[in-house]
N, C-alpha and C. Protein backbone atom coordinates (compact mmCIF):
# COMPACT_ATOMS: atom_id res chain seq x y z
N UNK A 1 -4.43 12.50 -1.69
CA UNK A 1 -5.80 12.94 -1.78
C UNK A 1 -6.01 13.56 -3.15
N UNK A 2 -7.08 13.13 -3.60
CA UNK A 2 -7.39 14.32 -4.94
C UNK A 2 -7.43 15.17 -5.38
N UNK A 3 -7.10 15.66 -5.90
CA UNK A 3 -6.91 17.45 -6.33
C UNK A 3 -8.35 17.96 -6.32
N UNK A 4 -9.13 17.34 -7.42
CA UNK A 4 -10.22 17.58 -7.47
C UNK A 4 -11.33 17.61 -6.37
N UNK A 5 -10.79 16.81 -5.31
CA UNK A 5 -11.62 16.65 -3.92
C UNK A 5 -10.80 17.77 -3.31
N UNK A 6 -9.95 17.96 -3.01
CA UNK A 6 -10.01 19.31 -2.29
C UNK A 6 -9.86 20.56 -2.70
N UNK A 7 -10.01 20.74 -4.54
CA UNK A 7 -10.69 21.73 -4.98
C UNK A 7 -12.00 22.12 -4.57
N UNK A 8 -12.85 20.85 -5.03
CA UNK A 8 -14.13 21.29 -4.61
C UNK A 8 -14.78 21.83 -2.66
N UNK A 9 -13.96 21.47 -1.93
CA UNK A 9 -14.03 21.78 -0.53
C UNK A 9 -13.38 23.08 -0.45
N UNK A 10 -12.23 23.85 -1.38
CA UNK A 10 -11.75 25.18 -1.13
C UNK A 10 -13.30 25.62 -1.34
N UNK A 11 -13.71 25.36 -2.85
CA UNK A 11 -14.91 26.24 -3.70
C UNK A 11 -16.33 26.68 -2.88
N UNK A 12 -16.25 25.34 -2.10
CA UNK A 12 -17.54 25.50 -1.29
C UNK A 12 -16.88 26.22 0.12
N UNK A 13 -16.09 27.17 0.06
CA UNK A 13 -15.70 27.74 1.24
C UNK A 13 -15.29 26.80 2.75
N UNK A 14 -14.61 25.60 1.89
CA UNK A 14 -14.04 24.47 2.81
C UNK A 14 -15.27 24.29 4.03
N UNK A 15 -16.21 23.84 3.76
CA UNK A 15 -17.06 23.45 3.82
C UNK A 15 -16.74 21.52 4.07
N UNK A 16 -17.09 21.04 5.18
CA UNK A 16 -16.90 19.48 4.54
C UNK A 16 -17.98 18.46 3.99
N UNK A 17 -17.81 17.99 2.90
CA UNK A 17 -19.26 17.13 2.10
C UNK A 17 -19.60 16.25 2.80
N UNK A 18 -21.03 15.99 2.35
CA UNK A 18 -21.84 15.56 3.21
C UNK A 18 -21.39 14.25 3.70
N UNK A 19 -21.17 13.36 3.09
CA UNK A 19 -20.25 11.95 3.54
C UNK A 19 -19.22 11.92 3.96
N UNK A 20 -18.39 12.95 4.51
CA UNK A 20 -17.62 12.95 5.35
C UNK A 20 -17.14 13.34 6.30
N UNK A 21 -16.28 13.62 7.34
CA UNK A 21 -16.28 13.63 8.93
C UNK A 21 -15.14 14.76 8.97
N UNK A 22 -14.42 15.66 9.60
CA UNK A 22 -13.66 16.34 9.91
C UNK A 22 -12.94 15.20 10.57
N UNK A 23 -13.23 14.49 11.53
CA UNK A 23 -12.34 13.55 11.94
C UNK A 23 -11.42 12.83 11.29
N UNK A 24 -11.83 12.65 9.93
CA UNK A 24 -11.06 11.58 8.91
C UNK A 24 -10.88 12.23 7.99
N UNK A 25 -10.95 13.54 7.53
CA UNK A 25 -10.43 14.14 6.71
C UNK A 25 -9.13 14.59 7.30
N UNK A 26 -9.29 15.38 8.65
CA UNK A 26 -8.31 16.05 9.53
C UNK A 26 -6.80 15.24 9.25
N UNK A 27 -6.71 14.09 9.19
CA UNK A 27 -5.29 13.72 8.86
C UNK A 27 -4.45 12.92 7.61
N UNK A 28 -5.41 13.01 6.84
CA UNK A 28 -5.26 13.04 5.71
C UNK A 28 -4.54 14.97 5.06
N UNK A 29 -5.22 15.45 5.29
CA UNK A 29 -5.13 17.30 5.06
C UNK A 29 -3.88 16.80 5.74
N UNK A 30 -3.38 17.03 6.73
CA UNK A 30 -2.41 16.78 7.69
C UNK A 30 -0.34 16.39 6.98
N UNK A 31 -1.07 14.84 6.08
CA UNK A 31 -0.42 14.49 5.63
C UNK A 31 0.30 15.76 4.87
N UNK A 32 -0.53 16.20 3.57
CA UNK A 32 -0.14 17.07 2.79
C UNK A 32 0.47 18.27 3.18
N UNK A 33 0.55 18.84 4.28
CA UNK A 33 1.51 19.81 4.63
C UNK A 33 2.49 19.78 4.07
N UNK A 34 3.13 20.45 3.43
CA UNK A 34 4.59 20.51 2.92
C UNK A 34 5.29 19.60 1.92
N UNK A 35 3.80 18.95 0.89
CA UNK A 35 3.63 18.54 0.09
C UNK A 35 4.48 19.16 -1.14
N UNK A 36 5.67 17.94 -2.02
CA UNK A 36 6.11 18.08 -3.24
C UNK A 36 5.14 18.01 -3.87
N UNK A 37 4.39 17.64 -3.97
CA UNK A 37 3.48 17.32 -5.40
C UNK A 37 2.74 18.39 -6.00
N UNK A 38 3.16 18.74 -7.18
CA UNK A 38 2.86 19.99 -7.81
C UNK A 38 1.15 20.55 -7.54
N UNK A 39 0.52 19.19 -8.11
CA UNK A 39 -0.97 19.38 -7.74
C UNK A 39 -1.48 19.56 -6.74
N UNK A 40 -0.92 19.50 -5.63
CA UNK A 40 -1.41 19.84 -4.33
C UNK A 40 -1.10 21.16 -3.62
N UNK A 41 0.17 21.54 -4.19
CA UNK A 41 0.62 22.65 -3.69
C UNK A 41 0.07 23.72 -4.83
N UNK A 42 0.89 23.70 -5.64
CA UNK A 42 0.69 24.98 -6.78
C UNK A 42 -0.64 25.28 -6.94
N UNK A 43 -1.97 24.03 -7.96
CA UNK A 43 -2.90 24.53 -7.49
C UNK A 43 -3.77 25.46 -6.67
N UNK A 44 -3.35 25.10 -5.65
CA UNK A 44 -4.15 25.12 -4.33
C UNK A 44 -3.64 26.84 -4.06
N UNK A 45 -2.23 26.88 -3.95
CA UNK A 45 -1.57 28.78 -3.15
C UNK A 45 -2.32 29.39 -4.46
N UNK A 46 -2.63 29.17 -5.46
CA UNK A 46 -3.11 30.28 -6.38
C UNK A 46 -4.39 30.90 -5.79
N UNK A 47 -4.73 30.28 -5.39
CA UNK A 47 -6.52 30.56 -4.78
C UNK A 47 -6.32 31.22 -3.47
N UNK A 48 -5.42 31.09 -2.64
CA UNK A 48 -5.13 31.52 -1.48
C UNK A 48 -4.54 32.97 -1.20
C-alpha cells in the first residue's frame, strides 16, 4: 500500500476517503502488520 495513501488517512484522523470501503481497505491494513518495510513502519510509529 502507499505510504502516501495511508499518510493521508492518519492526517485526516483515519478517516476513510471517499472512494473507498472499510471493507477493502480492512485487509490490505491487515497485511501490513508487522511490516519490514521501512516506509510503512518507521514513518507511520513517529506520528503515533
Amino acid at each position: 500500500m502507499d505510504v502516501e495513501f495511508l499518510k493521508s488517512i492518519f492526517e485526516k484522523r483515519f478517516a476513510v476517503p471517499d472512494n473507498y470501503q472499510v471493507a477493502k481497505l480492512t485487509p490490505q491494513q491487515m497485511e501490513n502488520l508487522g511490516t519490514v518495510k521501512s516506509d510503512l513502519c518507521d514513518r507511520m510509529e513517529l506520528h503515533l
